[in-house]
Protein backbone atom coordinates (compact mmCIF):
# COMPACT_ATOMS: atom_id res chain seq x y z
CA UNK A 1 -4.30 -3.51 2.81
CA UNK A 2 -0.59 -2.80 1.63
CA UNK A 3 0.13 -4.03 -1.66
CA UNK A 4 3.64 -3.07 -2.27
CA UNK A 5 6.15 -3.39 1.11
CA UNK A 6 9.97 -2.09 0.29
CA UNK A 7 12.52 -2.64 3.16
CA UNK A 8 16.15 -2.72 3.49
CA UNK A 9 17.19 1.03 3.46
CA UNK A 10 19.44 2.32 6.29
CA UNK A 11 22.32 4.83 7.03
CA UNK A 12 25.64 3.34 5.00
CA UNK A 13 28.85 5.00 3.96
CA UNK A 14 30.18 5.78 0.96
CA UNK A 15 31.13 3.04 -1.28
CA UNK A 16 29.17 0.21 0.83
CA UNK A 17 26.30 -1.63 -0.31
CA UNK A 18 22.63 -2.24 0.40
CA UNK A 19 20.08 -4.91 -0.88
CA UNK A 20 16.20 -3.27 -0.86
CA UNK A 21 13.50 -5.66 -1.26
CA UNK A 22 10.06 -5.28 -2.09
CA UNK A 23 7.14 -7.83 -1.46
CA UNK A 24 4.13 -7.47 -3.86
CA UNK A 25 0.57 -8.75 -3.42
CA UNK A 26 0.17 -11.16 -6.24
CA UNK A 27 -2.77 -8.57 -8.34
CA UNK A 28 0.13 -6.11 -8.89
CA UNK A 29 3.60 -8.71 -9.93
CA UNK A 30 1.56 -10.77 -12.34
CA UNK A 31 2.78 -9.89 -15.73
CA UNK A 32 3.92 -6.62 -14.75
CA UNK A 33 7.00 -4.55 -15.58
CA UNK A 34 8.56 -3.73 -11.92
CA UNK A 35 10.40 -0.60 -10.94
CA UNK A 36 12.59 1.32 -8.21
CA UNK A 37 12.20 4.51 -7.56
CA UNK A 38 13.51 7.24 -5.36
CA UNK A 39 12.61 10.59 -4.24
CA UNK A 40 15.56 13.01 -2.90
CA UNK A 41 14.52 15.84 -0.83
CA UNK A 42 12.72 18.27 -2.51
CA UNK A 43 13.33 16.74 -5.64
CA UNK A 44 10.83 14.72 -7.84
CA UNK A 45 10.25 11.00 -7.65
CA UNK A 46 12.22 9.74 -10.95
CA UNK A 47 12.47 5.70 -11.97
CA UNK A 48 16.02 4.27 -11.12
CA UNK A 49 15.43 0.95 -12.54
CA UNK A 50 13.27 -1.52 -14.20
CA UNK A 51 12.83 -4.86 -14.65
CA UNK A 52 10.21 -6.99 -17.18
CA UNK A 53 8.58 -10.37 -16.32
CA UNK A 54 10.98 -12.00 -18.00
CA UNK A 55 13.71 -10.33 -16.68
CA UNK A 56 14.88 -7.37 -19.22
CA UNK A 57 16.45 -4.78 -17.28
CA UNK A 58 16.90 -0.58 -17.72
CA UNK A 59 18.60 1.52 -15.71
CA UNK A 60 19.15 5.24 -15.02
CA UNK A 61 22.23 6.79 -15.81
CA UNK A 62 22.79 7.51 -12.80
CA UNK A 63 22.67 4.71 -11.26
CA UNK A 64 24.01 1.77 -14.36
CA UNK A 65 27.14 -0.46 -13.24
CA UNK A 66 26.43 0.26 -9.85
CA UNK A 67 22.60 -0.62 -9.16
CA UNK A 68 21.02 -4.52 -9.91
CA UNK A 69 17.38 -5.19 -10.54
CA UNK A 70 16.12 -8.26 -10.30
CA UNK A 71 12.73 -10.12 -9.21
CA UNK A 72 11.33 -13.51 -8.04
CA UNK A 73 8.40 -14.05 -9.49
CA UNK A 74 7.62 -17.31 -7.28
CA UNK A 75 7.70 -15.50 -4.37
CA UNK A 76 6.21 -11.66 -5.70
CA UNK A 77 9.19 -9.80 -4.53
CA UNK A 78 11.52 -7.50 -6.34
CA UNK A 79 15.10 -6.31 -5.45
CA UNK A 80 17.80 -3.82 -5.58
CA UNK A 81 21.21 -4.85 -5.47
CA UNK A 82 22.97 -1.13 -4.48
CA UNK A 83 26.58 -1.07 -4.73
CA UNK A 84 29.13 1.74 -4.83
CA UNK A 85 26.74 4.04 -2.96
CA UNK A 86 27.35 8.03 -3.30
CA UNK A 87 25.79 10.60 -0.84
CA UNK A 88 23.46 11.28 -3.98
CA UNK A 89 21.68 8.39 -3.50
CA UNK A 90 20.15 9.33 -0.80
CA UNK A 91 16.77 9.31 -0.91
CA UNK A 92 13.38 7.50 0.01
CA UNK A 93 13.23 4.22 -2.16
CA UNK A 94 9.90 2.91 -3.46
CA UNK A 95 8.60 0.52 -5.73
CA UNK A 96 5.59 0.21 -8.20
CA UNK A 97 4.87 -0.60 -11.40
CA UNK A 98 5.75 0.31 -14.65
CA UNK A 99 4.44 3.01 -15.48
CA UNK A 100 3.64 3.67 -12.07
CA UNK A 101 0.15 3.90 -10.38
CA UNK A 102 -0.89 6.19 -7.52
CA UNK A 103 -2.80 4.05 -5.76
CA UNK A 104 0.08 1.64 -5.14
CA UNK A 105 2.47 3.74 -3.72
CA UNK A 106 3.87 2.24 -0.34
CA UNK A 107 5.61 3.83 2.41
CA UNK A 108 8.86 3.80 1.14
CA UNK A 109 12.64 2.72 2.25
CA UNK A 110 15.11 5.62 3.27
CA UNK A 111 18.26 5.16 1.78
CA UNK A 112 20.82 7.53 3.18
CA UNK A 113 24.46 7.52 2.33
CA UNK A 114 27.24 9.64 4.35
CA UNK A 115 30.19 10.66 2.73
């Protein structure tokens, strides 16, 4: 049984945007803190952005003024508004919790960006 489904990703240029979603089984939203995160390759996983039940956000660096998190807690699903996209953001997209667990680690989204 998959308990976290991202989708969204594709191939964009630079500057373009993308919207990622990510449908939760209800166990995991509850009253979770949400998160994106991406793995480049050969590089470690690292959090991009994070988002509480009641909607606080945190963002990377890397990523703030450009990136949106944001979540639906009727409907279990949490988003990624990506705009301005650089070739570094390339990268497989997931999403988990907050801190993350290992066990609820889904397949992923590839995000790649060409310049």
């Amino acid at each position: 049984q998959e308990l976290l489904v991202e989708s969204g990703g594709g191939l964009v240029q630079a500057g373009r945007s993308l919207k990622l979603s990510c449908a939760a089984s209800g166990s995991i939203f509850g009253v979770r803190i949400m998160g994106w995160y991406r793995q480049a390759p050969g590089q470690q996983r690292i959090l991009v952005a994070s988002i509480s039940p009641g909607g606080s956000t945190d963002y990377a660096d890397s990523v703030k003024g450009r990136f949106t998190i944001s979540r639906d807690n009727g409907e279990n699903t949490v988003f990624l508004q990506m705009n301005s996209l650089k070739p570094e953001d390339t990268a497989v997209y997931y999403c988990n919790t907050v801190p993350s667990m290992g066990g609820y680690w889904g397949q992923g989204t590839q995000v790649t960006v060409s310049s």
